[in-house]
PDB file of N, CA and C in Angstrom:
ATOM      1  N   UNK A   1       9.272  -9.199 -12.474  1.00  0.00           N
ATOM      2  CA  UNK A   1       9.261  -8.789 -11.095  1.00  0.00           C
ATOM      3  C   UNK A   1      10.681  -8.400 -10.700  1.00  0.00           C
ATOM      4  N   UNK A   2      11.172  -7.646  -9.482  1.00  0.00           N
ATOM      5  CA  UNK A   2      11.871  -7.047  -9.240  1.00  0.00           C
ATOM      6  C   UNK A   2      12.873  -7.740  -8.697  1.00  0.00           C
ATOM      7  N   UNK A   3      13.760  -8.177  -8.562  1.00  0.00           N
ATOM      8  CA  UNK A   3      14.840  -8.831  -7.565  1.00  0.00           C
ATOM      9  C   UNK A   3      14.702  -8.447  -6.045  1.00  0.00           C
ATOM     10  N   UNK A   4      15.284  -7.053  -5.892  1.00  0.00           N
ATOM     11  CA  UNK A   4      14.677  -6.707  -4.100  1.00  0.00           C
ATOM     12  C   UNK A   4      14.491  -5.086  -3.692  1.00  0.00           C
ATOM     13  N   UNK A   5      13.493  -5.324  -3.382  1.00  0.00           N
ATOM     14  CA  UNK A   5      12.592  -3.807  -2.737  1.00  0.00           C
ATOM     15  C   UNK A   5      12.405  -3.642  -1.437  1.00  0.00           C
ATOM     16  N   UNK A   6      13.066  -2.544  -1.353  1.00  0.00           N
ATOM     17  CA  UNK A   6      13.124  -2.411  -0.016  1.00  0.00           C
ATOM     18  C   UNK A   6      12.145  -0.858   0.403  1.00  0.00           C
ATOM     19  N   UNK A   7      11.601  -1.290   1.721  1.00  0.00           N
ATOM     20  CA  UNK A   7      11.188  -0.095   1.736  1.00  0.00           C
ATOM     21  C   UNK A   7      10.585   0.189   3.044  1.00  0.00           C
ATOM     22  N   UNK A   8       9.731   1.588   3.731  1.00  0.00           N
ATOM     23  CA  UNK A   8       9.671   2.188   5.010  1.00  0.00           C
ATOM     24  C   UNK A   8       8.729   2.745   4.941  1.00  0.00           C
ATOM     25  N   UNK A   9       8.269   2.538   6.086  1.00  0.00           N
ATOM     26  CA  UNK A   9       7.034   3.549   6.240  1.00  0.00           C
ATOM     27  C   UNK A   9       7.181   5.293   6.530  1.00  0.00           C
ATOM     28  N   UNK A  10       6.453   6.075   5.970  1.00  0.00           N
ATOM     29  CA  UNK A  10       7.042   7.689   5.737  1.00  0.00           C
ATOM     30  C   UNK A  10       5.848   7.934   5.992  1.00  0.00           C
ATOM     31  N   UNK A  11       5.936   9.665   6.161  1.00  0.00           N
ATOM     32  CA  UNK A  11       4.819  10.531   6.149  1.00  0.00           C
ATOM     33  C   UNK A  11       4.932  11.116   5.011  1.00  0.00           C
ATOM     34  N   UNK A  12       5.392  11.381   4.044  1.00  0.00           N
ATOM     35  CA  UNK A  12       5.045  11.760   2.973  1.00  0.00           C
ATOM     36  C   UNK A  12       3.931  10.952   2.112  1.00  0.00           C
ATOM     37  N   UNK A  13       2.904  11.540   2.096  1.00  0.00           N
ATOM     38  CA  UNK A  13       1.863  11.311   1.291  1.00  0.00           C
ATOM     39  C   UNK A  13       1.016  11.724   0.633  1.00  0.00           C
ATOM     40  N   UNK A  14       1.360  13.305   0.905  1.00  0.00           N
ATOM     41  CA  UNK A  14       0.909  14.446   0.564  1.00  0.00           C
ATOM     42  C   UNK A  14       0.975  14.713  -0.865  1.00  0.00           C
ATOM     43  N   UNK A  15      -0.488  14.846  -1.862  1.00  0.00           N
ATOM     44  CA  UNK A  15      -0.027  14.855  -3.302  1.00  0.00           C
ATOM     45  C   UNK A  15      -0.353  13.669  -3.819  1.00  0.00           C
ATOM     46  N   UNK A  16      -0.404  12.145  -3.182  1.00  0.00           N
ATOM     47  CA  UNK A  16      -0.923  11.162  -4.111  1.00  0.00           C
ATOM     48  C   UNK A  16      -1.914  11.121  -5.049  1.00  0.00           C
ATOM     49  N   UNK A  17      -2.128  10.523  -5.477  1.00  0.00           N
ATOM     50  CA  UNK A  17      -3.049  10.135  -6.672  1.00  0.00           C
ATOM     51  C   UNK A  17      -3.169   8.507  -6.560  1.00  0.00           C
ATOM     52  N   UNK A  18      -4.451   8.555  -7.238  1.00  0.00           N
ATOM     53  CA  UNK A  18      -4.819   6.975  -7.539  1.00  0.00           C
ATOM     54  C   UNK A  18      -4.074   6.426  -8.575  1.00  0.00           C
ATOM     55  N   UNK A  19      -3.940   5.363  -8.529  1.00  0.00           N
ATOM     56  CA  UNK A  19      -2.304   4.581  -9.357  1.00  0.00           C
ATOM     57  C   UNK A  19      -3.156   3.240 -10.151  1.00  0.00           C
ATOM     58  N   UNK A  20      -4.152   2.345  -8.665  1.00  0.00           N
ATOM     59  CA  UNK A  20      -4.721   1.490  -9.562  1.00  0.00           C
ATOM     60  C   UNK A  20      -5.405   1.388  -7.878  1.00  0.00           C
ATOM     61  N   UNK A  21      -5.886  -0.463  -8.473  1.00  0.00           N
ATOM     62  CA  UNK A  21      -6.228  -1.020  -7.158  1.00  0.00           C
ATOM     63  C   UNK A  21      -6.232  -1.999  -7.334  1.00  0.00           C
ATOM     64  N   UNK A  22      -6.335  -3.076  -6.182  1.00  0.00           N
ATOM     65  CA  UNK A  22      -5.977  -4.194  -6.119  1.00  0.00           C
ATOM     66  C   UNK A  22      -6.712  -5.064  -5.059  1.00  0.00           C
ATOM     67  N   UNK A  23      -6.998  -6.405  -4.667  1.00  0.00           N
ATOM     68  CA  UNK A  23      -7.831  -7.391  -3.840  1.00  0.00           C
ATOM     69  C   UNK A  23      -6.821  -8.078  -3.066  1.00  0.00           C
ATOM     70  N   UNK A  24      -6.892  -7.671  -1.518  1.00  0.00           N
ATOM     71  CA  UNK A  24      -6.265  -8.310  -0.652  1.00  0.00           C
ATOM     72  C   UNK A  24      -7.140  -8.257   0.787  1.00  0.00           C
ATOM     73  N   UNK A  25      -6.488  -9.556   1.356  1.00  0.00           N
ATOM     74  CA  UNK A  25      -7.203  -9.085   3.055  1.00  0.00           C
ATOM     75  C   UNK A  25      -6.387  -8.148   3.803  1.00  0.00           C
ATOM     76  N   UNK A  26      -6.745  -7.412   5.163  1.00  0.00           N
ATOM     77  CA  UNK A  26      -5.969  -6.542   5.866  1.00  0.00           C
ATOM     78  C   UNK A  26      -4.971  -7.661   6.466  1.00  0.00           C
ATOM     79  N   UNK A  27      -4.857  -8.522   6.925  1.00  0.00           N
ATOM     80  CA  UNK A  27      -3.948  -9.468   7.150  1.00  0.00           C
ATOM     81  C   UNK A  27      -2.536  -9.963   6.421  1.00  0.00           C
ATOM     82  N   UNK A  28      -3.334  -9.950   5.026  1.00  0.00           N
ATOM     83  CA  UNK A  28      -2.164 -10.355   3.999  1.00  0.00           C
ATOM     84  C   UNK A  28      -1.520  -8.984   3.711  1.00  0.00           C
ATOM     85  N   UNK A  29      -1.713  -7.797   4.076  1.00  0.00           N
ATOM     86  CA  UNK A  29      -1.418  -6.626   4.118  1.00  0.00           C
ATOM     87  C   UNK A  29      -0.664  -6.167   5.006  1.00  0.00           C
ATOM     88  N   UNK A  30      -0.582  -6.511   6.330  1.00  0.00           N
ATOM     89  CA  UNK A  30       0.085  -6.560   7.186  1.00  0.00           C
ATOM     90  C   UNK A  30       0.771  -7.432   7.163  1.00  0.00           C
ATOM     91  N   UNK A  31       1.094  -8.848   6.935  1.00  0.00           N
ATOM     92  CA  UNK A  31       2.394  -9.765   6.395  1.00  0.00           C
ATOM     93  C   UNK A  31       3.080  -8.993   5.572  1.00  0.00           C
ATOM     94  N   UNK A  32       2.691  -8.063   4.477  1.00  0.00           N
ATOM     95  CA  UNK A  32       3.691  -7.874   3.534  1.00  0.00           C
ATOM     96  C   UNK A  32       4.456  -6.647   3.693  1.00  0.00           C
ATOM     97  N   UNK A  33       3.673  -5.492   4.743  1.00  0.00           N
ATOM     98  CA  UNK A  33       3.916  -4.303   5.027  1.00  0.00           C
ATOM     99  C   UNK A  33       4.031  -3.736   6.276  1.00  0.00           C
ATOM    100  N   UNK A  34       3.634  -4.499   6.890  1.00  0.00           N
ATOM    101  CA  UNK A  34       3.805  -4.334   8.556  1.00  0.00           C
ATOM    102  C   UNK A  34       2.536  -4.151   9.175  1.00  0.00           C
ATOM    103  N   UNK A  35       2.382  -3.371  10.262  1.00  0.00           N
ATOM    104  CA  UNK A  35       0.915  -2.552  10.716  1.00  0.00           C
ATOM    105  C   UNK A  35       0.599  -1.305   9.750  1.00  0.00           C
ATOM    106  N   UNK A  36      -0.662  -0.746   9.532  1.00  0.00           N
ATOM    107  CA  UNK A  36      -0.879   0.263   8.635  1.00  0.00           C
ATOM    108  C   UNK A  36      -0.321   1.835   9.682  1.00  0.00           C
ATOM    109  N   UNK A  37       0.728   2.680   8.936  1.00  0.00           N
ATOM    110  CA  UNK A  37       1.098   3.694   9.444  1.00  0.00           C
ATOM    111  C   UNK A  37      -0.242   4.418   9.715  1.00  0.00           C
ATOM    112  N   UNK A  38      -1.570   4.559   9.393  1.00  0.00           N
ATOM    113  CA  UNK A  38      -2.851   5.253   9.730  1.00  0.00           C
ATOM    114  C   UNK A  38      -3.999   4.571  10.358  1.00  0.00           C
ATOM    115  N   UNK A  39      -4.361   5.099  11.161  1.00  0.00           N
ATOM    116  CA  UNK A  39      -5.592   4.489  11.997  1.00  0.00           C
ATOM    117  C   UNK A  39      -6.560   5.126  12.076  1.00  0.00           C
ATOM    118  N   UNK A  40      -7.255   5.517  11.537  1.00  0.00           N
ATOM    119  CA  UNK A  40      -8.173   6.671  11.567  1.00  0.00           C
ATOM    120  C   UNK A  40      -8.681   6.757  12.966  1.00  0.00           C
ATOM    121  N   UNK A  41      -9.553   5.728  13.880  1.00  0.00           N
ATOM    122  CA  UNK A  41      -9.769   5.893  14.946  1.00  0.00           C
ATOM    123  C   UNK A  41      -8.794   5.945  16.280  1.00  0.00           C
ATOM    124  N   UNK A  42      -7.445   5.786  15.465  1.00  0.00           N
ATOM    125  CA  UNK A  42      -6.171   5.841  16.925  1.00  0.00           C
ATOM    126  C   UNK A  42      -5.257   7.177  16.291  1.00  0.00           C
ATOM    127  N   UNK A  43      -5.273   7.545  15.558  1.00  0.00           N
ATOM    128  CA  UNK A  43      -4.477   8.960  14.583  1.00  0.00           C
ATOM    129  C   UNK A  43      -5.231   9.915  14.478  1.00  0.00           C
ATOM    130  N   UNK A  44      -6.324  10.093  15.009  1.00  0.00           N
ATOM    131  CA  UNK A  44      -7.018  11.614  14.657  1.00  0.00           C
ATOM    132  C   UNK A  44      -8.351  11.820  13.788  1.00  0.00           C
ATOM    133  N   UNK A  45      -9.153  10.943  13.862  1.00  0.00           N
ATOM    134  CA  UNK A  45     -10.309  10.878  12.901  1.00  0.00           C
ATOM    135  C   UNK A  45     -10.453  10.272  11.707  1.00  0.00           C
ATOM    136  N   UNK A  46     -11.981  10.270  11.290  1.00  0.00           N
ATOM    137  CA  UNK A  46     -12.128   9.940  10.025  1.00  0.00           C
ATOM    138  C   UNK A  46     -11.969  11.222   8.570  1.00  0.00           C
ATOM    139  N   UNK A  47     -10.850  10.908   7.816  1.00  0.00           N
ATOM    140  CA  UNK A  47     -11.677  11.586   6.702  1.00  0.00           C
ATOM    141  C   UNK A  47     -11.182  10.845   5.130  1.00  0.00           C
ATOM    142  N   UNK A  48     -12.337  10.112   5.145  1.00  0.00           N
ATOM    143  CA  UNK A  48     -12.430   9.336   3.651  1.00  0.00           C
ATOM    144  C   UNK A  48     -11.545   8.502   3.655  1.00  0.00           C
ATOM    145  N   UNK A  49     -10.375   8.602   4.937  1.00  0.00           N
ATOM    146  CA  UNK A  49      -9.852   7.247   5.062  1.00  0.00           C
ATOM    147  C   UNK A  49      -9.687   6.406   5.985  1.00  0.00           C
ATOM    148  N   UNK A  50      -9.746   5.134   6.261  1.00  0.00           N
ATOM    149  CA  UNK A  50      -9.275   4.591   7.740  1.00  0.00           C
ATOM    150  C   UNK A  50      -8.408   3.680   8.132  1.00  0.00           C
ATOM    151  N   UNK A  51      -7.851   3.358   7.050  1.00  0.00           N
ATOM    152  CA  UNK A  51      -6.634   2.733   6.861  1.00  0.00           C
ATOM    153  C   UNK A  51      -5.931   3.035   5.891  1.00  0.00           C
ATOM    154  N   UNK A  52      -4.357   2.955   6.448  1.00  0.00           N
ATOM    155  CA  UNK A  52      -4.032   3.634   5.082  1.00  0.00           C
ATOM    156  C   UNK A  52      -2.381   3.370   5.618  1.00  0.00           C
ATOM    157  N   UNK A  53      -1.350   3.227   4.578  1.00  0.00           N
ATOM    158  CA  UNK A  53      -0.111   2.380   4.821  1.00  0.00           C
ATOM    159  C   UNK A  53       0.325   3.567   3.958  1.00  0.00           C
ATOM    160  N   UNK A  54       1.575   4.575   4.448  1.00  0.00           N
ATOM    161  CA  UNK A  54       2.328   5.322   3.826  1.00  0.00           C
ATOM    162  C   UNK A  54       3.397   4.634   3.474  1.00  0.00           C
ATOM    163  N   UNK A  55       4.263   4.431   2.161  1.00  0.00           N
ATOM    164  CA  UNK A  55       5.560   3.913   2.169  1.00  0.00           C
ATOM    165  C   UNK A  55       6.310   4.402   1.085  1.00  0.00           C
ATOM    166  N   UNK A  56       7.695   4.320   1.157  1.00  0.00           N
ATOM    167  CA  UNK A  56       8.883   4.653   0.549  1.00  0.00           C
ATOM    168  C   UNK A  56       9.371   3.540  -0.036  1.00  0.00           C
ATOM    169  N   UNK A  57       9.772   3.260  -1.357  1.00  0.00           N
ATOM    170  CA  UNK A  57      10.246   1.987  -1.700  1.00  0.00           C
ATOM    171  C   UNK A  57      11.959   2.409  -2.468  1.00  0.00           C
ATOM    172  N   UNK A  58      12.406   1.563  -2.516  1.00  0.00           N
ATOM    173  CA  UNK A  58      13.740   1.769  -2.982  1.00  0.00           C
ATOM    174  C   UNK A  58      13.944   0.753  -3.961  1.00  0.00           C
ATOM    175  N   UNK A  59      13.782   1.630  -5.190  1.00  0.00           N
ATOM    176  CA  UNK A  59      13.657   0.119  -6.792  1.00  0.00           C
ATOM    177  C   UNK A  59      14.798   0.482  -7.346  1.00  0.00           C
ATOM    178  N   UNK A  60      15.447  -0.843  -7.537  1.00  0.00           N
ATOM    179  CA  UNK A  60      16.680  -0.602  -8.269  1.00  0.00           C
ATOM    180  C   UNK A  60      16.563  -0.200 -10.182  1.00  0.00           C
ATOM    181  N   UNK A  61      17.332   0.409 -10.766  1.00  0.00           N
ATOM    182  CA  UNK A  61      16.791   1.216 -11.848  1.00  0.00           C
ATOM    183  C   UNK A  61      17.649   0.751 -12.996  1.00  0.00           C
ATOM    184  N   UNK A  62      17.270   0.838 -13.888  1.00  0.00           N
ATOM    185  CA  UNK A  62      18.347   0.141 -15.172  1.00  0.00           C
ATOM    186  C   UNK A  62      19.720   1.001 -15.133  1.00  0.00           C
ATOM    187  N   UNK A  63      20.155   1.667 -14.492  1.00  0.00           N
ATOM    188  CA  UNK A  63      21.679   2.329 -14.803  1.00  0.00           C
ATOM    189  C   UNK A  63      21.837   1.231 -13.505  1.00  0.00           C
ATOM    190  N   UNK A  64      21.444   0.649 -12.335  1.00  0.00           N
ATOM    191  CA  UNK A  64      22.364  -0.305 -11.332  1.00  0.00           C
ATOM    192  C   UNK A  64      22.500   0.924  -9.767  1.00  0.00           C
ATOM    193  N   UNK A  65      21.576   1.739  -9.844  1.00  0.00           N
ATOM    194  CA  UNK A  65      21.469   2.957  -9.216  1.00  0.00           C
ATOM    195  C   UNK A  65      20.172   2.517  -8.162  1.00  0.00           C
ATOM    196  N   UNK A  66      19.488   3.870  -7.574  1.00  0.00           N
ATOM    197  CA  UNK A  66      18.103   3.321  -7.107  1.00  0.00           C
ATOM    198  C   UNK A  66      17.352   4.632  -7.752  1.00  0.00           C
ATOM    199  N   UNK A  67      15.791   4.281  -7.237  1.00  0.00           N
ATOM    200  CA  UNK A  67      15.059   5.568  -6.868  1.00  0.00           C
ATOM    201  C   UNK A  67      14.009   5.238  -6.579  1.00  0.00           C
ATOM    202  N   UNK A  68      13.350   6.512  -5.696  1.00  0.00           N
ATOM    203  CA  UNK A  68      12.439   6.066  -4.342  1.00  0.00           C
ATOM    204  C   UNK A  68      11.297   6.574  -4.850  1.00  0.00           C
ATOM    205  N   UNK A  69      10.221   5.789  -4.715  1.00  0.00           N
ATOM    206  CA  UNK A  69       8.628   5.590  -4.957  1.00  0.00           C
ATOM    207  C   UNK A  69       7.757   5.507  -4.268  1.00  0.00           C
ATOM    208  N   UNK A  70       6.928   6.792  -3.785  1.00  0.00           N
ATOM    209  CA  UNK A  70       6.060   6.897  -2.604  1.00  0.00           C
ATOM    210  C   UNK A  70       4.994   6.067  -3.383  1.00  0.00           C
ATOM    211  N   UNK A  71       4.350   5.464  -1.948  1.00  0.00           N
ATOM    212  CA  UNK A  71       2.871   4.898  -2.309  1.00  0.00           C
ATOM    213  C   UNK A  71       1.795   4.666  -1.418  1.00  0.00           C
ATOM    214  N   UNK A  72       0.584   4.976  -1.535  1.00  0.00           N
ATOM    215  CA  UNK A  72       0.296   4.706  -0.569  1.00  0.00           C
ATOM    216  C   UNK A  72      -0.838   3.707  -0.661  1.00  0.00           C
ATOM    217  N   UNK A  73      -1.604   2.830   0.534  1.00  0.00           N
ATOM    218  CA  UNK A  73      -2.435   1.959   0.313  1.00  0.00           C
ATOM    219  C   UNK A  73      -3.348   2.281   1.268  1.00  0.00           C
ATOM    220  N   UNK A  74      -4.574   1.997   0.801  1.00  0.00           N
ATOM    221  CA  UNK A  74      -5.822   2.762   1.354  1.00  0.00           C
ATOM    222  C   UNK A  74      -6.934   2.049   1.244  1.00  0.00           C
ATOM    223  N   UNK A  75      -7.972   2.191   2.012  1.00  0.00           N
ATOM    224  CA  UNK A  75      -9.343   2.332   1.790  1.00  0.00           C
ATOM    225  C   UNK A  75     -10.360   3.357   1.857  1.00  0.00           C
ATOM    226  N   UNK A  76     -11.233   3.534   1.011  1.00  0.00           N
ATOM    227  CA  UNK A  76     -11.830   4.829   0.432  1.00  0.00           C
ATOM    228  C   UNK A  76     -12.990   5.077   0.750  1.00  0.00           C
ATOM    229  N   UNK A  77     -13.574   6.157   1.583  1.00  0.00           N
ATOM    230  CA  UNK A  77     -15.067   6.461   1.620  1.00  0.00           C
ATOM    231  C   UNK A  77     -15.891   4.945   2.482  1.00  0.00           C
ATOM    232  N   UNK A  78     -15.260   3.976   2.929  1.00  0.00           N
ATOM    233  CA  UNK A  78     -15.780   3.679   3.775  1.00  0.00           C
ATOM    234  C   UNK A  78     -16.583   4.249   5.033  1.00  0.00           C
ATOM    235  N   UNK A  79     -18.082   3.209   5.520  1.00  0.00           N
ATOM    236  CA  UNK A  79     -18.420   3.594   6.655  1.00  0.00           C
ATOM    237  C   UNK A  79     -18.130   3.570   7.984  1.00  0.00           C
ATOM    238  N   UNK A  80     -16.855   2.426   7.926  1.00  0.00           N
ATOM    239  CA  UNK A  80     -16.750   2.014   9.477  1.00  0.00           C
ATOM    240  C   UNK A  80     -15.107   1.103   8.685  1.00  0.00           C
ATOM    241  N   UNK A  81     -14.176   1.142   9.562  1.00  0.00           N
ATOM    242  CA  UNK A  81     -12.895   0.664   9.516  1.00  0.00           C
ATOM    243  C   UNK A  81     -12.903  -0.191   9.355  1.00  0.00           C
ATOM    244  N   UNK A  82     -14.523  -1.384   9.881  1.00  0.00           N
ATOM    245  CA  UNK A  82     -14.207  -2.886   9.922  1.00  0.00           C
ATOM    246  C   UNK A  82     -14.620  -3.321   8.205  1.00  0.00           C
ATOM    247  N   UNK A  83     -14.894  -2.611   7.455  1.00  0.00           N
ATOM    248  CA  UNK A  83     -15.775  -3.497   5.871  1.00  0.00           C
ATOM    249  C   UNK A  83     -14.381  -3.516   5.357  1.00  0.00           C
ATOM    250  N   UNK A  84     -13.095  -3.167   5.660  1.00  0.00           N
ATOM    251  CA  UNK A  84     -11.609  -3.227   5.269  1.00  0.00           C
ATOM    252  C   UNK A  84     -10.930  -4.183   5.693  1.00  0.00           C
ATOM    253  N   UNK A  85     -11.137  -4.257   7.255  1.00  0.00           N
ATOM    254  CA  UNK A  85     -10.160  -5.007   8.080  1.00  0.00           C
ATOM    255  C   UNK A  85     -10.671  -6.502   8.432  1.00  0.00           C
ATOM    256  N   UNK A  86     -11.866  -6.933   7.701  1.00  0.00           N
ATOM    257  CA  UNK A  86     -12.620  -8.035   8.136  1.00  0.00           C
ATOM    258  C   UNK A  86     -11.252  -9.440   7.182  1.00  0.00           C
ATOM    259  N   UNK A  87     -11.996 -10.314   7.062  1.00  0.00           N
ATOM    260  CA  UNK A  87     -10.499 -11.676   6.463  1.00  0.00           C
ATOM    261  C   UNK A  87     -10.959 -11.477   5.040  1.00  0.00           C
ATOM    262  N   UNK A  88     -11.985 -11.142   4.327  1.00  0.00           N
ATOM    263  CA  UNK A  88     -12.076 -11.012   3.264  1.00  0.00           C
ATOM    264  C   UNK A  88     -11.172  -9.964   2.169  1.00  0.00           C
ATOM    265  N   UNK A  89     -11.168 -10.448   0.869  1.00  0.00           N
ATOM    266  CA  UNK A  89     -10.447  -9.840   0.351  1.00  0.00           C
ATOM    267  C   UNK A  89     -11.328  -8.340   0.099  1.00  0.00           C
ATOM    268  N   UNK A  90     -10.362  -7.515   0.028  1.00  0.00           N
ATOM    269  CA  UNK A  90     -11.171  -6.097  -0.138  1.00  0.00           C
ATOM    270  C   UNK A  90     -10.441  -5.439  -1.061  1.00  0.00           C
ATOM    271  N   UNK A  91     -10.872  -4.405  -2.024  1.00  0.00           N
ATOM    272  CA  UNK A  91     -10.311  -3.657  -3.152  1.00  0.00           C
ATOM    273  C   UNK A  91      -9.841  -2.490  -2.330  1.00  0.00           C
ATOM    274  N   UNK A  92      -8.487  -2.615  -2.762  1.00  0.00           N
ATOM    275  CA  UNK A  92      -7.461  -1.729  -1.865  1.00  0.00           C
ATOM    276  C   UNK A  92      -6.910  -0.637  -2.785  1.00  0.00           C
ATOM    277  N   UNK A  93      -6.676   0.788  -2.056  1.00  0.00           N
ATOM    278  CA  UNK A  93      -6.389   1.728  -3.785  1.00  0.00           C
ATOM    279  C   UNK A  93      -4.968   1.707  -3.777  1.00  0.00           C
ATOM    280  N   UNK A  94      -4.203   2.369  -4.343  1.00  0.00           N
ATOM    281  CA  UNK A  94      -2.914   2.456  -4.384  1.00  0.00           C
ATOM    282  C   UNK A  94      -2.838   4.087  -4.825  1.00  0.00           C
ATOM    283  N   UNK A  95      -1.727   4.606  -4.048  1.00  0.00           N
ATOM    284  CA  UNK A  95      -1.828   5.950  -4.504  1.00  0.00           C
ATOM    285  C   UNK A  95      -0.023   6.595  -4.810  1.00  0.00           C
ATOM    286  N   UNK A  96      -0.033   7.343  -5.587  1.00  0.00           N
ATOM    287  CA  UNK A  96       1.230   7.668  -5.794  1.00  0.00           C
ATOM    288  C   UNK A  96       1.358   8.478  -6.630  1.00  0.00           C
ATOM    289  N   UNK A  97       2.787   8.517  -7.531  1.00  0.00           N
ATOM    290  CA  UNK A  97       2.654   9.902  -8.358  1.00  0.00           C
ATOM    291  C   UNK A  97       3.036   9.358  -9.783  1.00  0.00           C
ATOM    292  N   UNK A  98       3.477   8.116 -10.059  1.00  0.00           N
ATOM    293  CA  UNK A  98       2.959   7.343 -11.179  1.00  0.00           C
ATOM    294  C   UNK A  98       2.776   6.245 -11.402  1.00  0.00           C
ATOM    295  N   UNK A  99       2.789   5.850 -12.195  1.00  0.00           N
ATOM    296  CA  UNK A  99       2.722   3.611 -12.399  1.00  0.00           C
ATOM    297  C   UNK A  99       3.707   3.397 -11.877  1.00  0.00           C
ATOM    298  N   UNK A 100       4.954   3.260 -10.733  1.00  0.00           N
ATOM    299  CA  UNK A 100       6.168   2.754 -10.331  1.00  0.00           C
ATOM    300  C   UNK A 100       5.313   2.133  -8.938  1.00  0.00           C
ATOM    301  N   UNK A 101       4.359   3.314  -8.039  1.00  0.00           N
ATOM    302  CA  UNK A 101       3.670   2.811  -6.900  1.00  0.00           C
ATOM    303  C   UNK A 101       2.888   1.558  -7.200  1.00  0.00           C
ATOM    304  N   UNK A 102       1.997   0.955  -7.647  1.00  0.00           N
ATOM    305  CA  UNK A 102       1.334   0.228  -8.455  1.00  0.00           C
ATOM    306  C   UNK A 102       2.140  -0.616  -8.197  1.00  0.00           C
ATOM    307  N   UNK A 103       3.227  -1.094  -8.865  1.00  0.00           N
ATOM    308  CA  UNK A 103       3.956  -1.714  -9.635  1.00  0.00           C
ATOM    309  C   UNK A 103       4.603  -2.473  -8.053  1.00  0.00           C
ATOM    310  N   UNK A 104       5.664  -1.370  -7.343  1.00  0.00           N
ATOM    311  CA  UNK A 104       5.977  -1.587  -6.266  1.00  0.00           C
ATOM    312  C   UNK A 104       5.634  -2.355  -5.232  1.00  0.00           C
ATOM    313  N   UNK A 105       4.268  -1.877  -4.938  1.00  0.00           N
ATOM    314  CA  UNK A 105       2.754  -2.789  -4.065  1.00  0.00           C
ATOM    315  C   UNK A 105       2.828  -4.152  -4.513  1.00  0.00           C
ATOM    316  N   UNK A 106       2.491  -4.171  -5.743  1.00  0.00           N
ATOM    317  CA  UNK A 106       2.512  -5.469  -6.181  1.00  0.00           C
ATOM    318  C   UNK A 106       3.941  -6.869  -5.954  1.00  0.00           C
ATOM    319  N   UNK A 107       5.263  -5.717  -6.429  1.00  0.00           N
ATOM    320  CA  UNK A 107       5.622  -6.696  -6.164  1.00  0.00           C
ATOM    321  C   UNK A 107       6.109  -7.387  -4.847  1.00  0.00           C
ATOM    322  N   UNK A 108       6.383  -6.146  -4.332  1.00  0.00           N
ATOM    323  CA  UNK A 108       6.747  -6.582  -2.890  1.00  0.00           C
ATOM    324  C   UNK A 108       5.337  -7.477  -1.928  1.00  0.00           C
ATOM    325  N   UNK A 109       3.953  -7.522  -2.156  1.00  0.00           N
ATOM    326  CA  UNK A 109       2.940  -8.213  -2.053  1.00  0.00           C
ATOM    327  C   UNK A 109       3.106  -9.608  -2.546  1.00  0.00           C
ATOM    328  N   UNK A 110       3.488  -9.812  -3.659  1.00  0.00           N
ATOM    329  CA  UNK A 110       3.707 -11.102  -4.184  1.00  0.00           C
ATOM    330  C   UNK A 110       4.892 -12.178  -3.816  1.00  0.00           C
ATOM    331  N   UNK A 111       5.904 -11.243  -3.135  1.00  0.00           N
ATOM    332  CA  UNK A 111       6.861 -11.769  -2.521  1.00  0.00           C
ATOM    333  C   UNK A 111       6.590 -12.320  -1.043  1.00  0.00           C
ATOM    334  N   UNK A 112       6.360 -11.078  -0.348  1.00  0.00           N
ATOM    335  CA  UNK A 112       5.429 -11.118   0.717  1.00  0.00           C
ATOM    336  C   UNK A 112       4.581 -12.266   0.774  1.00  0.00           C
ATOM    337  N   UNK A 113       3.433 -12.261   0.244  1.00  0.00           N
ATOM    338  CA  UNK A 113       2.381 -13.298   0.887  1.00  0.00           C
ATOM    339  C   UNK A 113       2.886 -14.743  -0.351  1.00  0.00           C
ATOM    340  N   UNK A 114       3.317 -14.337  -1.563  1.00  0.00           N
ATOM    341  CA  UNK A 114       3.770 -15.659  -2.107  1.00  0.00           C
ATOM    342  C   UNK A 114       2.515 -15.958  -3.189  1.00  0.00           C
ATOM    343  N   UNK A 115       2.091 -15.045  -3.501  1.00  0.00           N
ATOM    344  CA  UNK A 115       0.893 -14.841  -4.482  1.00  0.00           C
ATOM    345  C   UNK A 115       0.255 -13.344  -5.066  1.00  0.00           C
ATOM    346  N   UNK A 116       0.441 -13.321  -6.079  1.00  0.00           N
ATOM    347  CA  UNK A 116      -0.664 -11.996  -6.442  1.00  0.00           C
ATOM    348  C   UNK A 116      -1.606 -11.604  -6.189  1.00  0.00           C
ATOM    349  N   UNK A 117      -1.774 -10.430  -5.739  1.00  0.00           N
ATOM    350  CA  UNK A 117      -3.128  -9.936  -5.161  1.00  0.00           C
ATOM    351  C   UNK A 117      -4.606 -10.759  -6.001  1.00  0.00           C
ATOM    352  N   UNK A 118      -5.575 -10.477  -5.073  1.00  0.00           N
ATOM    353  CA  UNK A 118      -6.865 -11.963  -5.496  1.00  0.00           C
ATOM    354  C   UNK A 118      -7.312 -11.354  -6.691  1.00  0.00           C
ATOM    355  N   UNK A 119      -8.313 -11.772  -7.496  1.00  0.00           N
ATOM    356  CA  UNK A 119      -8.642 -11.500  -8.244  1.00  0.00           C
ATOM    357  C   UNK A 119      -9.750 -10.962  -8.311  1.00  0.00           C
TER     358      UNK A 119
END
């Protein structure tokens, strides 16, 4: 795991891809990331998503340098915002432009809530 990641919520998200996915509640999601930058019903509609957390991470890199790793976290093709946001854990996607997003989510999640995403 990483020593320290830092990171922001962005609008760049344009271009993701699915990275992996992972089991968390919207709660423990918001401890680790803040409020979700997307609301589908307060941002402009539904389409295929309704929550959804844009972010920028800043991972430190084996030269002692950085570099920044969009990612984003989502729920997919849902019917209604609440089968996401209820206390249960829910399979959350991760999106980005390679295994670094993934990776990122995770660890800053594990730091965050103090456990690895559920199983």
């Amino acid at each position: 795991m990483q020593s320290t990641i830092e990171f922001e919520h962005t609008n760049a998200r344009a271009g993701t891809h699915l990275q992996g996915q992972f089991r968390a509640t919207y709660d423990e999601l918001v401890k680790a990331f803040g409020e979700p930058t997307y609301r589908a019903e307060r941002d402009g509609g539904f389409d295929k998503v309704w929550t959804e957390w844009n972010l920028e991470f800043r991972v430190p890199d084996e030269d002692g340098d950085f570099d920044y790793v969009v990612a984003t976290i989502y729920d997919w093709k849902e019917e209604s915002p609440y089968n996401s946001r209820t206390g249960k854990p829910y399979t959350w996607h991760i999106g980005g432009f390679d295994w670094r997003a993934e990776q990122a989510v995770g660890d800053v999640f594990a730091l965050s809530v103090g456990e690895a995403a559920h199983a």
